[in-house]
N, C-alpha and C. Protein backbone atom coordinates (compact mmCIF):
# COMPACT_ATOMS: atom_id res chain seq x y z
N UNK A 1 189.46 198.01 17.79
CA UNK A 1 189.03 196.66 18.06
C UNK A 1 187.61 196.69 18.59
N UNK A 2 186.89 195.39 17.73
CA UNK A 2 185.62 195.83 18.56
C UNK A 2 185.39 194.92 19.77
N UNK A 3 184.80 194.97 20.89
CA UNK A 3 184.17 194.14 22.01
C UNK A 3 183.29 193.30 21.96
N UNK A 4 184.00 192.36 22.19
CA UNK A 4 183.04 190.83 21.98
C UNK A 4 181.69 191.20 22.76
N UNK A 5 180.43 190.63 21.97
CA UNK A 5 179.19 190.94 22.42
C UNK A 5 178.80 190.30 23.81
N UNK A 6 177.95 190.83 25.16
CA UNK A 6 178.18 190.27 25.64
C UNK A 6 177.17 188.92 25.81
N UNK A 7 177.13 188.16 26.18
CA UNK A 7 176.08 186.77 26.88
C UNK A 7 174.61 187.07 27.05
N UNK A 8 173.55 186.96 26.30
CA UNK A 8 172.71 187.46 27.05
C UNK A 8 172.04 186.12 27.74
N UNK A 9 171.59 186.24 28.98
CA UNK A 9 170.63 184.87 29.82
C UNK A 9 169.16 185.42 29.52
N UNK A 10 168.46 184.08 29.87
CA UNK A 10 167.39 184.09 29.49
C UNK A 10 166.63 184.88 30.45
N UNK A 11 165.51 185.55 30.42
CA UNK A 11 164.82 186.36 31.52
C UNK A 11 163.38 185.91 31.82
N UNK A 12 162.86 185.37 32.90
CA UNK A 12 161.86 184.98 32.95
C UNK A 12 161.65 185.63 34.76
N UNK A 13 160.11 185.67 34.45
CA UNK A 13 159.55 186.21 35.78
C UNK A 13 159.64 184.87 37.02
N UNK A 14 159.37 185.18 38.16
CA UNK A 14 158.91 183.77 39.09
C UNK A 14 157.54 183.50 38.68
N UNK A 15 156.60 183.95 38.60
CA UNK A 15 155.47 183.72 38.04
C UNK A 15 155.78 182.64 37.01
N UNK A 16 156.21 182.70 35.88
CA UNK A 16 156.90 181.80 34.93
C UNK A 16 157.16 180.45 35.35
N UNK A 17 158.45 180.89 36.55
CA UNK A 17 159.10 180.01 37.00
C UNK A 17 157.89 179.00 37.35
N UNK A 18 157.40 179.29 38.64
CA UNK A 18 156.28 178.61 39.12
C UNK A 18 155.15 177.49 38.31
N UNK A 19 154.78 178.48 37.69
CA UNK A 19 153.50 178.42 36.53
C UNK A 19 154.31 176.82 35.80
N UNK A 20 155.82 176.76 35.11
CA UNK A 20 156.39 175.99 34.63
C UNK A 20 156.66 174.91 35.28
N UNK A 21 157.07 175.32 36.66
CA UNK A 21 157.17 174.03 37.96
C UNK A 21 156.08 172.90 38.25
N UNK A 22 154.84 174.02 38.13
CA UNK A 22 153.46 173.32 38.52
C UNK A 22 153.21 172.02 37.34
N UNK A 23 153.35 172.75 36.40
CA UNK A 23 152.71 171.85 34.82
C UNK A 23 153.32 170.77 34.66
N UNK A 24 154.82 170.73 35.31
CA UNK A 24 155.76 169.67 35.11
C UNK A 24 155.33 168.33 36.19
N UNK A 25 155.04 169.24 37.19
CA UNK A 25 155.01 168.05 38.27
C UNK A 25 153.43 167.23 38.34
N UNK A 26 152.30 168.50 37.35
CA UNK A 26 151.43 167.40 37.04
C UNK A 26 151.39 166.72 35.97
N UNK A 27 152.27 166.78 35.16
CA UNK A 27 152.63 165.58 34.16
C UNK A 27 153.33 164.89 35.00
N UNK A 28 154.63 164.81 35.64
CA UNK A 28 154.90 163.76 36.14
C UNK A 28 154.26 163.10 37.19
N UNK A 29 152.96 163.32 37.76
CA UNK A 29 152.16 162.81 38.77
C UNK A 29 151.02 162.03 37.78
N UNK A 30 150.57 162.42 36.20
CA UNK A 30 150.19 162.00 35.74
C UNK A 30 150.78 160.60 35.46
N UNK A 31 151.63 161.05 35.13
CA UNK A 31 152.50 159.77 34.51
C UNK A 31 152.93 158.59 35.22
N UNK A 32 152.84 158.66 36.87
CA UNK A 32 153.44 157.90 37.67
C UNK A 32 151.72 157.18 37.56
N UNK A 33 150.95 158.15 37.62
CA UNK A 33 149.10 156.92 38.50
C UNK A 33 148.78 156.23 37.10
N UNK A 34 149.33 156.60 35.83
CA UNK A 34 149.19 155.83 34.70
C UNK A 34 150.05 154.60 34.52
N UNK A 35 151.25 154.72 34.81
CA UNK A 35 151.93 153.68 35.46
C UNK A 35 151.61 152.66 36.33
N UNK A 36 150.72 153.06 37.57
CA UNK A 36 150.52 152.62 38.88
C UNK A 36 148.97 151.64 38.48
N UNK A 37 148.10 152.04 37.55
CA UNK A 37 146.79 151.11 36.54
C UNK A 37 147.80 150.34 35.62
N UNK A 38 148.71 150.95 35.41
CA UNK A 38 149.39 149.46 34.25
C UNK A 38 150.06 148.45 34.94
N UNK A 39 150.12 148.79 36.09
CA UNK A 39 151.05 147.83 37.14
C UNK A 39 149.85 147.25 37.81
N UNK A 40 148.66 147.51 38.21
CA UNK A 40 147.23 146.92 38.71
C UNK A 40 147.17 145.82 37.60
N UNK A 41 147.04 146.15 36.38
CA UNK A 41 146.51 145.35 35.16
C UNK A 41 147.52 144.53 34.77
N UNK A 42 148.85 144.76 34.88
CA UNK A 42 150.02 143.48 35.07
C UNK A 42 149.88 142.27 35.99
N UNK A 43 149.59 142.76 37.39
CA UNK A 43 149.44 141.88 38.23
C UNK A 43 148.23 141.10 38.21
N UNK A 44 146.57 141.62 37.55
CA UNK A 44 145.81 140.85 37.76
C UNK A 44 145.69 139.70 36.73
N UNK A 45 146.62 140.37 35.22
CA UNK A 45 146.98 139.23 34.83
C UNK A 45 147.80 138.12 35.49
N UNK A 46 148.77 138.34 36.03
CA UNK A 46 149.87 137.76 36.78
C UNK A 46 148.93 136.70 37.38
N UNK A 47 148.20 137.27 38.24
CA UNK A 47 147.28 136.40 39.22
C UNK A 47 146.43 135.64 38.51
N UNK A 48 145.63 136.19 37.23
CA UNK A 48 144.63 135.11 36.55
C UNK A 48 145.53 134.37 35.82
N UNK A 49 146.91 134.31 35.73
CA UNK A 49 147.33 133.29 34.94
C UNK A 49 148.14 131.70 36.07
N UNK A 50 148.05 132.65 37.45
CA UNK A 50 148.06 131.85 38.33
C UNK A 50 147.14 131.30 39.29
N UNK A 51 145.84 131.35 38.54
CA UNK A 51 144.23 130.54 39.05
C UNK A 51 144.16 131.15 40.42
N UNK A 52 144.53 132.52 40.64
CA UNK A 52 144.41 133.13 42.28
C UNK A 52 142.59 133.85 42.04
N UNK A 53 141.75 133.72 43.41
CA UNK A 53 140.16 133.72 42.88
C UNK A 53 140.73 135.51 43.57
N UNK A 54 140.08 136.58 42.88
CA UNK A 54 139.79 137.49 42.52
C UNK A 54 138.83 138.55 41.80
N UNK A 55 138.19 139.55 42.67
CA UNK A 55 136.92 139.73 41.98
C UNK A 55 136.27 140.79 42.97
N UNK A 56 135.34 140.88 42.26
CA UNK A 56 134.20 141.89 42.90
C UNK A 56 133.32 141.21 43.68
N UNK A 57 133.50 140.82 45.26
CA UNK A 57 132.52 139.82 46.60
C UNK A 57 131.79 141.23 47.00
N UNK A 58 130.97 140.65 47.28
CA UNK A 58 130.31 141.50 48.55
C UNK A 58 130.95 140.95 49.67
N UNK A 59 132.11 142.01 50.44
CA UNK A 59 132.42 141.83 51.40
C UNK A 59 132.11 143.10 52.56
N UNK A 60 131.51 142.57 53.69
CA UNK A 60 130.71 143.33 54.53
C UNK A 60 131.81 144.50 55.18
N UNK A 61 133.13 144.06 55.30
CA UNK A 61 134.13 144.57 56.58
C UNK A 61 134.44 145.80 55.35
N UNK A 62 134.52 147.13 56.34
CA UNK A 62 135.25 148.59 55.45
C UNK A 62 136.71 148.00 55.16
N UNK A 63 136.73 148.87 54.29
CA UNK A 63 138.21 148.51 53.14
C UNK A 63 138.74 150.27 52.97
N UNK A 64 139.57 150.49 52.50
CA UNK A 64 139.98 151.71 51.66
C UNK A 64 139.35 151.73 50.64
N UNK A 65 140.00 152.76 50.10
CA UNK A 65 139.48 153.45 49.00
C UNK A 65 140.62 153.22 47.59
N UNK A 66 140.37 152.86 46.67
CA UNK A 66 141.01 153.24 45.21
C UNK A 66 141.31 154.72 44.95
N UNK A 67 142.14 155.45 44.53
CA UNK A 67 142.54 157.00 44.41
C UNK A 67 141.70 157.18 43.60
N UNK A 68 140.87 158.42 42.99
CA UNK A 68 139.79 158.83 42.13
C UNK A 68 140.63 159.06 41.09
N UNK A 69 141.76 159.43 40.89
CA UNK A 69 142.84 159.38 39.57
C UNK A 69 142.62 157.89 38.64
N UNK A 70 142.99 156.97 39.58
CA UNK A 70 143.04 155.71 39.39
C UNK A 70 141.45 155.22 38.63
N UNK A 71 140.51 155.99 39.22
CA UNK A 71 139.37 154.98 38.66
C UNK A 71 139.01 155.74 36.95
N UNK A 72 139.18 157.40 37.25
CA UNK A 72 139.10 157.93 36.09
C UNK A 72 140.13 157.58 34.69
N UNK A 73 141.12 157.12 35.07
CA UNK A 73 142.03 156.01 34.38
C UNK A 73 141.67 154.50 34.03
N UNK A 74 140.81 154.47 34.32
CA UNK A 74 139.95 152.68 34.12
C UNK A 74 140.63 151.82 35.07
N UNK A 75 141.17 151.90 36.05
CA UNK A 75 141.14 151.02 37.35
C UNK A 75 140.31 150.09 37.24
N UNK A 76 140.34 149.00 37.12
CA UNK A 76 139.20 148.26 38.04
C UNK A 76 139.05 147.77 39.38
N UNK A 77 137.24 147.88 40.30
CA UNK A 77 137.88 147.97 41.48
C UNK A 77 137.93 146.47 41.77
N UNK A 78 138.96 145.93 42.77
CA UNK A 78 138.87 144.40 43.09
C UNK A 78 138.25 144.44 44.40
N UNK A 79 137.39 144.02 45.39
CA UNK A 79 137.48 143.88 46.17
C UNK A 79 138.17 142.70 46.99
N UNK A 80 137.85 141.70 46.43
CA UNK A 80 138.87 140.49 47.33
C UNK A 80 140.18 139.51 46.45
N UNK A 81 140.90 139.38 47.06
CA UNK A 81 141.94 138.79 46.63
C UNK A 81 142.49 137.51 47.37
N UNK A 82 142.47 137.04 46.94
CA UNK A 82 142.84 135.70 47.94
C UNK A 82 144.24 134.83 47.17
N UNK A 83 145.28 135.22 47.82
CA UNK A 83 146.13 134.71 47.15
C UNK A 83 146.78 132.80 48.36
N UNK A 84 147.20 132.39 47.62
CA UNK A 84 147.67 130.79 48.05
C UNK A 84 149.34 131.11 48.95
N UNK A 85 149.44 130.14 49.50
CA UNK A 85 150.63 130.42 50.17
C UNK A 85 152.13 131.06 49.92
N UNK A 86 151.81 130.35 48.43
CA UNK A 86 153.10 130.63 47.84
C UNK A 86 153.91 131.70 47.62
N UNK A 87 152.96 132.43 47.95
CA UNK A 87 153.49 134.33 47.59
C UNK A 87 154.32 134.72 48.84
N UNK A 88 155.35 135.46 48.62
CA UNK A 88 156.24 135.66 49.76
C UNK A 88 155.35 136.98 50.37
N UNK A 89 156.09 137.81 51.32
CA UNK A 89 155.69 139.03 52.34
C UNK A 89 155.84 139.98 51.25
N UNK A 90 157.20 139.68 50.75
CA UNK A 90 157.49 141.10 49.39
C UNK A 90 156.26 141.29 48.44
N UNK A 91 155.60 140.00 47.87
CA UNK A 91 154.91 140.01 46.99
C UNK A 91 153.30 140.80 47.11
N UNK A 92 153.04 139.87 48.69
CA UNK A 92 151.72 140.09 49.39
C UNK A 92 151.95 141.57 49.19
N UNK A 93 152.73 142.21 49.92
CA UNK A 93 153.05 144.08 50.29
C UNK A 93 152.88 144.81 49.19
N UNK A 94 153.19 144.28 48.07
CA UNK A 94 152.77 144.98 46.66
C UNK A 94 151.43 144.68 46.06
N UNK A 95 150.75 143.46 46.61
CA UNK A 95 149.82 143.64 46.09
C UNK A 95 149.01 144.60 47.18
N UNK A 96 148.83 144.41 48.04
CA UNK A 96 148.27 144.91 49.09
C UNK A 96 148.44 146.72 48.10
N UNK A 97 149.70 147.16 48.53
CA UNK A 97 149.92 148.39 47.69
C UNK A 97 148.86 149.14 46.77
N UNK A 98 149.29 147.99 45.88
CA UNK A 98 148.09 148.37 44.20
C UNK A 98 146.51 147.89 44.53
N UNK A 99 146.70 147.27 45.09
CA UNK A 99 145.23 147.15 45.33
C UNK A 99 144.35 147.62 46.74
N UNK A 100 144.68 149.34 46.90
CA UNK A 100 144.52 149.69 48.31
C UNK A 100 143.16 149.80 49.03
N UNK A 101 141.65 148.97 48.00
CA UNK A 101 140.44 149.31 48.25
C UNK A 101 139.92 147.71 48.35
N UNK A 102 141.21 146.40 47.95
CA UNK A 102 140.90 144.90 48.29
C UNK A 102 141.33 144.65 49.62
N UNK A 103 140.48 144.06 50.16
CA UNK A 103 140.84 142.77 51.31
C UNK A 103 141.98 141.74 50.86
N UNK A 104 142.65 141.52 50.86
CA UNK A 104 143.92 140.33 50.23
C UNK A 104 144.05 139.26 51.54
N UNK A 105 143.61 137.92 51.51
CA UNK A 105 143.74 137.18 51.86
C UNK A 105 144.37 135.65 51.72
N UNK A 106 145.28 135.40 52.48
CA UNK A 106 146.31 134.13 52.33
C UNK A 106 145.56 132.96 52.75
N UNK A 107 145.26 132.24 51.45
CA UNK A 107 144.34 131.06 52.12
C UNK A 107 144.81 129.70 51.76
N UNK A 108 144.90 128.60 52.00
CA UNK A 108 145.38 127.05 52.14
C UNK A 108 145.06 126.64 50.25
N UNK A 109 145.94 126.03 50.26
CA UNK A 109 145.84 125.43 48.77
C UNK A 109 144.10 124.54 48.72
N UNK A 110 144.14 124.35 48.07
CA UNK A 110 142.57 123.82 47.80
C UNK A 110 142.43 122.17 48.01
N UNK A 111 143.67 121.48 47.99
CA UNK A 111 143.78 120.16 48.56
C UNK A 111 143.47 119.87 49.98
N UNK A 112 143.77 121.29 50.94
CA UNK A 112 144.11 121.19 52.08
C UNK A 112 142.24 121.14 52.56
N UNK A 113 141.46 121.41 52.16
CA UNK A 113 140.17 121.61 52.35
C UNK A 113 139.24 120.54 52.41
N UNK A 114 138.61 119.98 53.44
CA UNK A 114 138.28 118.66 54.02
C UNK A 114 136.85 118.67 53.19
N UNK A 115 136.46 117.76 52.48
CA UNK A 115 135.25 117.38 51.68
C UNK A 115 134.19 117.87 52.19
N UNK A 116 133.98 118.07 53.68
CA UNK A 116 132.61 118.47 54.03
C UNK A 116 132.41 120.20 54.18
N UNK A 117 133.61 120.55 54.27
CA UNK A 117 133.69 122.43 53.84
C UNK A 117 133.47 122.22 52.12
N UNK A 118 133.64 121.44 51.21
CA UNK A 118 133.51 121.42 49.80
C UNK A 118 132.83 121.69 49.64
N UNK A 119 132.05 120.22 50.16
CA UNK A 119 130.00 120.56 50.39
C UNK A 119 129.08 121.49 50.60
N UNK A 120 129.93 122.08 51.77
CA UNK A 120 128.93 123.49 52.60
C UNK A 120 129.64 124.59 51.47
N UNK A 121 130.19 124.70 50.84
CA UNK A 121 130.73 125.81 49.86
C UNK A 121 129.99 125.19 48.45
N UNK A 122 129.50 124.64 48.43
CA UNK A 122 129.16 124.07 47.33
C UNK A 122 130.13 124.08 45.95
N UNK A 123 131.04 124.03 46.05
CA UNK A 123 132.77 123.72 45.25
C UNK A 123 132.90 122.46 44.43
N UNK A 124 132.82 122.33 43.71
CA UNK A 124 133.56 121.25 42.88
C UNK A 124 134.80 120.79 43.32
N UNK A 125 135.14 119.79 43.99
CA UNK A 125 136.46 119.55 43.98
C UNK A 125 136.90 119.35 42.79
N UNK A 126 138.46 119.65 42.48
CA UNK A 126 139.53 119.61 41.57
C UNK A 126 139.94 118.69 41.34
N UNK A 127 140.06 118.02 40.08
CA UNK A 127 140.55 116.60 40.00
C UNK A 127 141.99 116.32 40.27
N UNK A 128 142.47 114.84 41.13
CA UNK A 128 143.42 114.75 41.42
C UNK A 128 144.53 113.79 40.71
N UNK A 129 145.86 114.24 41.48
CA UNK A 129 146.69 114.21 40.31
C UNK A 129 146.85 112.90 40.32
């Protein structure tokens, strides 16, 4: 009778091991900050389709920084964000999140704004309903 052959396992060095560990986890680190610009570019649609003012200000006060992953990925940078009341804490916290190099500011609907700040802003008021 002959003896069943036996199993052979695969043989790899730790070197291998490692070397294979590394490559994986920078694809999946790739893959998450490519994610993390498609989720920037979701929301600023989100926001320009909800008339929130957004953009590149010269604003004087230090801010963070955008990740250098992020910009070499086409990030764009925002500096200010000014979103309207309506946005809950959950919402604000995510944008705040993705946008870690904007100022994000909660400011009064645009009705609420007394004609003579219009003036000194030089603003068009919005026609009413």
């Amino acid at each position: 009778m002959s003896e069943a052959p036996k199993r052979r396992w695969f043989r790899f060095s730790l070197r291998t091991m490692f070397v294979a560990m590394t490559a994986c986890t920078l694809i999946f680190w790739l893959a998450w900050n490519i994610e993390q610009v498609r989720e920037r570019e979701q929301v600023l649609i989100m926001l320009d389709s909800q008339s929130v003012m957004f953009g590149d200000y010269p604003v004087a006060v230090p801010r963070g920084s955008m990740p250098l992953i992020w910009k070499l990925l086409g990030a764009k940078r925002i500096d200010l964000i000014k979103l309207p009341r309506n946005f809950n804490e959950e919402q604000m916290s995510n944008i705040k999140y993705l946008f870690p190099e904007a100022i994000v500011a909660e400011v009064p609907p645009l009705v609420d704004i007394p004609p003579e700040l219009w003036r000194a802003l030089e603003i068009t008021r919005p026609p009413s309903e």
